[in-house]
C-alpha atoms as a PDB file:
ATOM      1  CA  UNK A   1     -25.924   3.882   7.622  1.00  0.00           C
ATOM      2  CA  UNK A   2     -23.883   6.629   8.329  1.00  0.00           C
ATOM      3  CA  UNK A   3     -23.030   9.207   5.501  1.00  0.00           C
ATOM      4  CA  UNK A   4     -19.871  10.468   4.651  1.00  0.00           C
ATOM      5  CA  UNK A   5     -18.788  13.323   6.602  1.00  0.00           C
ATOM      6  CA  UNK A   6     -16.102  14.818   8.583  1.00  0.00           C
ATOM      7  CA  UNK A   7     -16.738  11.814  11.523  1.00  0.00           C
ATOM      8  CA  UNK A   8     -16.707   8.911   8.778  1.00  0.00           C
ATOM      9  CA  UNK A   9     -13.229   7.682   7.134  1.00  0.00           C
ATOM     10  CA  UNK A  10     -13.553   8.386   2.864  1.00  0.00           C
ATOM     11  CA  UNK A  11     -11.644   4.855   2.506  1.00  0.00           C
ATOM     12  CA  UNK A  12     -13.031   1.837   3.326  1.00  0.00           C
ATOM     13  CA  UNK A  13     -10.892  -0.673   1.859  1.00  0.00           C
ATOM     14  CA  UNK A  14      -8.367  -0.489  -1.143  1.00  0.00           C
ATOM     15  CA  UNK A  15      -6.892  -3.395  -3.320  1.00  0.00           C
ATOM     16  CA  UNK A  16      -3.534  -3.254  -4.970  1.00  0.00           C
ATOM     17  CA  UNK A  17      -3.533  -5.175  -8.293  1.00  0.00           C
ATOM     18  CA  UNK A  18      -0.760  -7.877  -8.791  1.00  0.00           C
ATOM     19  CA  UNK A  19      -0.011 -10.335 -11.050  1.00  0.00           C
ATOM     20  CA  UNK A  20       2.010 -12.720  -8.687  1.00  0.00           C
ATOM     21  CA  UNK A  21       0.421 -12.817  -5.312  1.00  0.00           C
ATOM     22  CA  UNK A  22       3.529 -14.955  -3.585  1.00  0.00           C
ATOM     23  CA  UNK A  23       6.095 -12.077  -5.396  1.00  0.00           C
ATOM     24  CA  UNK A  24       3.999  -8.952  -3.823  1.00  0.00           C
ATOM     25  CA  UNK A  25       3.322 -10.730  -0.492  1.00  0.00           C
ATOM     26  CA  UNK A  26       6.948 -11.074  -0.148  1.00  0.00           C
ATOM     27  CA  UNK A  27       7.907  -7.275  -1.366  1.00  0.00           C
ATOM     28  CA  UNK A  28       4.907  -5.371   0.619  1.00  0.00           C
ATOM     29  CA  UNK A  29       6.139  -7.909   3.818  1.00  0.00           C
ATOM     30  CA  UNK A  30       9.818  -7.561   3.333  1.00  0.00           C
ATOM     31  CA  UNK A  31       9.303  -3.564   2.905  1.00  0.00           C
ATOM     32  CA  UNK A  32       6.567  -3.071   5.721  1.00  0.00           C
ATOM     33  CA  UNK A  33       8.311  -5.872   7.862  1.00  0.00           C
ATOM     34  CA  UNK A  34       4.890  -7.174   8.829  1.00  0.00           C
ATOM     35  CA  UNK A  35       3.230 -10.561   7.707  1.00  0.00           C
ATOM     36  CA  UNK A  36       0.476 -10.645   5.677  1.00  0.00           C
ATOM     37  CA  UNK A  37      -2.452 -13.068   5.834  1.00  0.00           C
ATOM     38  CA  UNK A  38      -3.514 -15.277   2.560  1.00  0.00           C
ATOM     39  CA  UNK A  39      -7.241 -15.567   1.351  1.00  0.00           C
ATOM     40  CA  UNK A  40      -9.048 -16.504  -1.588  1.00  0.00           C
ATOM     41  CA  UNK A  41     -12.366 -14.897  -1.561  1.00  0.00           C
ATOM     42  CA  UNK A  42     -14.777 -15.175  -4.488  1.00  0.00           C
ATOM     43  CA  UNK A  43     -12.151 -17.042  -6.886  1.00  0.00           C
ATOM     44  CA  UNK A  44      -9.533 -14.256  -6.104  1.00  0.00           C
ATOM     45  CA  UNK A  45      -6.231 -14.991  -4.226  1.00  0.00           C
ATOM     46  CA  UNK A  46      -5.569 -11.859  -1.723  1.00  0.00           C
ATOM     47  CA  UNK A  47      -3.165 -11.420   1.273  1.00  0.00           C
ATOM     48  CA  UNK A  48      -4.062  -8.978   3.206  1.00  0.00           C
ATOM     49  CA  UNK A  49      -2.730  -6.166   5.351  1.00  0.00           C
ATOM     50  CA  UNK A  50      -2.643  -6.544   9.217  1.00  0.00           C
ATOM     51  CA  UNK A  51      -5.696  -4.267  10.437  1.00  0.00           C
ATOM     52  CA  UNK A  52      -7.201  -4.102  13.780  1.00  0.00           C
ATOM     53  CA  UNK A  53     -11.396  -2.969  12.884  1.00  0.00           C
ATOM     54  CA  UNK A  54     -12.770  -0.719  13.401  1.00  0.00           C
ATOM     55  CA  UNK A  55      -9.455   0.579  11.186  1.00  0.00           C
ATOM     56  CA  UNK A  56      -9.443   0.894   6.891  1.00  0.00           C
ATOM     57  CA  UNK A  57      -7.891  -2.215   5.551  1.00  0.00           C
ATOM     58  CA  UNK A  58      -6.917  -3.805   2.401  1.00  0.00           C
ATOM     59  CA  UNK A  59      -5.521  -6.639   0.162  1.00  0.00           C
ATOM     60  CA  UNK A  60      -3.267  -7.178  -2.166  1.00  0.00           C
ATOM     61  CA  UNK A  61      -5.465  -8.899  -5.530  1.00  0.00           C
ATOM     62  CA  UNK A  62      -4.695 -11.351  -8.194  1.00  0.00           C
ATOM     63  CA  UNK A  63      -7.210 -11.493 -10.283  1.00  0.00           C
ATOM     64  CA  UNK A  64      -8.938 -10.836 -14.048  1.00  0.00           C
ATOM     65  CA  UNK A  65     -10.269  -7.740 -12.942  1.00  0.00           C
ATOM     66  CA  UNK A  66      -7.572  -6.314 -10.966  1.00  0.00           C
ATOM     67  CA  UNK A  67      -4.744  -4.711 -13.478  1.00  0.00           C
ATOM     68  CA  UNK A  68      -1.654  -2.979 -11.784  1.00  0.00           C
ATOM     69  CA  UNK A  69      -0.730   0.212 -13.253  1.00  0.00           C
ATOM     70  CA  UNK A  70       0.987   3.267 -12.680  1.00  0.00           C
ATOM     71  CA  UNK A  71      -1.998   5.413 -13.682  1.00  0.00           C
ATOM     72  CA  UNK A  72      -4.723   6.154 -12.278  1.00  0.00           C
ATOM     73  CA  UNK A  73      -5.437   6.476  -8.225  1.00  0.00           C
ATOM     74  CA  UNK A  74      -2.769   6.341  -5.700  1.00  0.00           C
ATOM     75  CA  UNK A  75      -3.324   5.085  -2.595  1.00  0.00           C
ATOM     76  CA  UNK A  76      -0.884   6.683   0.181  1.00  0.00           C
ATOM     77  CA  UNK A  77       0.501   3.706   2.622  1.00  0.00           C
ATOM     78  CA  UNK A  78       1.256   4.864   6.609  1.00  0.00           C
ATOM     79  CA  UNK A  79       4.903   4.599   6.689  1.00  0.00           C
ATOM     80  CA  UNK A  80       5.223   5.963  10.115  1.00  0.00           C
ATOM     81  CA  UNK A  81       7.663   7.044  11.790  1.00  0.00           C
ATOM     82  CA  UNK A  82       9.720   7.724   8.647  1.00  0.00           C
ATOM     83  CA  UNK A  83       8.932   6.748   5.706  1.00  0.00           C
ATOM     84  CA  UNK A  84      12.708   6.605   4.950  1.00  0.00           C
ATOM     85  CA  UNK A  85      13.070   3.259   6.805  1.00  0.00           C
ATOM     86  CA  UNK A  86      10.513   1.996   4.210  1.00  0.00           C
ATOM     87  CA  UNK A  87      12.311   3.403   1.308  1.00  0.00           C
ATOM     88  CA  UNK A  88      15.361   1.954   2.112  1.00  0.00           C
ATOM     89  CA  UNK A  89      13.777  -1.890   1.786  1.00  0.00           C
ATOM     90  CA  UNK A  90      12.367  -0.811  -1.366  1.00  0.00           C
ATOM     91  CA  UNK A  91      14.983  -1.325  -4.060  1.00  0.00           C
ATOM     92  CA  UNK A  92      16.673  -4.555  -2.631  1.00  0.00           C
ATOM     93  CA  UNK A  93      12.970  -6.234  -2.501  1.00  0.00           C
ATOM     94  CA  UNK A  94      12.679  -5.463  -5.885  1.00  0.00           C
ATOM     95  CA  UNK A  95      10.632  -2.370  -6.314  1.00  0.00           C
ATOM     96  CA  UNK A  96      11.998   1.288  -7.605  1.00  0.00           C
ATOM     97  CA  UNK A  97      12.101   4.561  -6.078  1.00  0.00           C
ATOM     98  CA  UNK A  98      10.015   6.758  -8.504  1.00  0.00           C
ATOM     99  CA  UNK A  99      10.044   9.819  -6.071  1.00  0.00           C
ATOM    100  CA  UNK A 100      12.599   9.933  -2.408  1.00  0.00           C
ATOM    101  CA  UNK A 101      11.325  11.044   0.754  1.00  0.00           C
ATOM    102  CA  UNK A 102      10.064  14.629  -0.354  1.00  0.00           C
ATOM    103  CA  UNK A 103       8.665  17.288   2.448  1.00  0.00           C
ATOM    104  CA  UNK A 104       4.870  18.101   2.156  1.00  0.00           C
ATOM    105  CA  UNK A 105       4.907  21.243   4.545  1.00  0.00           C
ATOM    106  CA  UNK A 106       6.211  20.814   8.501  1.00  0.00           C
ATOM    107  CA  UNK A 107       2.371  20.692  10.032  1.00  0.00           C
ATOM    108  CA  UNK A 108       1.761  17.229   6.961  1.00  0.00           C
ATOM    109  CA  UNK A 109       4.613  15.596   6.989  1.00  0.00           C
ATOM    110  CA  UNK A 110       6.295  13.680   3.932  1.00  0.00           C
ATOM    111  CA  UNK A 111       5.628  11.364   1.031  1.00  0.00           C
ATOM    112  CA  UNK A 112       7.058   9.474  -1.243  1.00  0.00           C
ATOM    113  CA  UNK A 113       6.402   7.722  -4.439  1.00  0.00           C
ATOM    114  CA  UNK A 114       7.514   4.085  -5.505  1.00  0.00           C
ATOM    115  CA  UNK A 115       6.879   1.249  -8.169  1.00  0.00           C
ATOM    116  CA  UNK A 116       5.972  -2.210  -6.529  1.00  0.00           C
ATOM    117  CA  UNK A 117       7.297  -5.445  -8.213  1.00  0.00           C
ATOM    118  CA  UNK A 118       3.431  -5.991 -10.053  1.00  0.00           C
ATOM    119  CA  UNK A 119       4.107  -2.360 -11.541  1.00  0.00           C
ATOM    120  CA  UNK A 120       2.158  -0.059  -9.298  1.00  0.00           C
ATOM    121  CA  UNK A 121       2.684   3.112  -8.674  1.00  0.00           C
ATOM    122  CA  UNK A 122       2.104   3.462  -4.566  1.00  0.00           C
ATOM    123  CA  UNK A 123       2.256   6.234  -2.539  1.00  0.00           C
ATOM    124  CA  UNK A 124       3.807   6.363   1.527  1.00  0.00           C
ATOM    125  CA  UNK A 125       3.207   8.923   4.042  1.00  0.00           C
ATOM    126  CA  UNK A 126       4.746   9.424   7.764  1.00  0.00           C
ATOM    127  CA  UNK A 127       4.775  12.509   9.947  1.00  0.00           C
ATOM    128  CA  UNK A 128       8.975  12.821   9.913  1.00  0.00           C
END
């Protein structure tokens, strides 16, 4: 096995709590516009992100051991092109704006910050 290093990804996979997995599938596939596939894996009910491997992935969660939150780690979403086109789905899905389209430095890109309908705080990146 590999270690981690500057040739290895630090992310593997990620999980975004929820507490209604039909509510955050439609939210994360209204805002992304992308369709999501459902799973149940080891009594949890997931949908997960469209990924081609050898790419990270991840899943949206419902589960007893998955809590959303706005503390703790954020996990930055690629929003590219511009993350503005994604911002502007957010608040008519459902979700909230909790910081717009701010400019990292000109070589980075941009971020924002925004508050899924299970009460995450998520982050988005994209190079304009």
């Amino acid at each position: 096995m590999e270690k981690l290093g500057a040739n290895t990804n630090a992310l593997n996979w990620f999980e975004i709590p929820v507490n209604d997995i039909d509510r955050a599938q439609k939210f994360y596939e209204t805002i992304f516009e992308i369709n999501m596939q459902p799973v149940e894996m080891m009594g949890m009910q997931m949908a997960m992100f469209p990924t081609e491997r050898p790419k990270s992935g991840g899943t949206l969660v419902k589960s007893p051991n998955h809590k959303p939150s706005t503390e703790g780690a954020v996990i930055y979403l690629n929003a590219n092109p511009d993350l503005q086109l994604v911002l502007d789905r957010i608040e008519s899905a459902g979700g909230q704006i909790a910081m717009p389209k701010t400019n990292i430095n000109p070589k980075t890109g941009n971020m924002a910050f925004f508050t899924d309908t299970e009460g995450n705080m998520v982050g988005l990146h994209s190079g304009e």
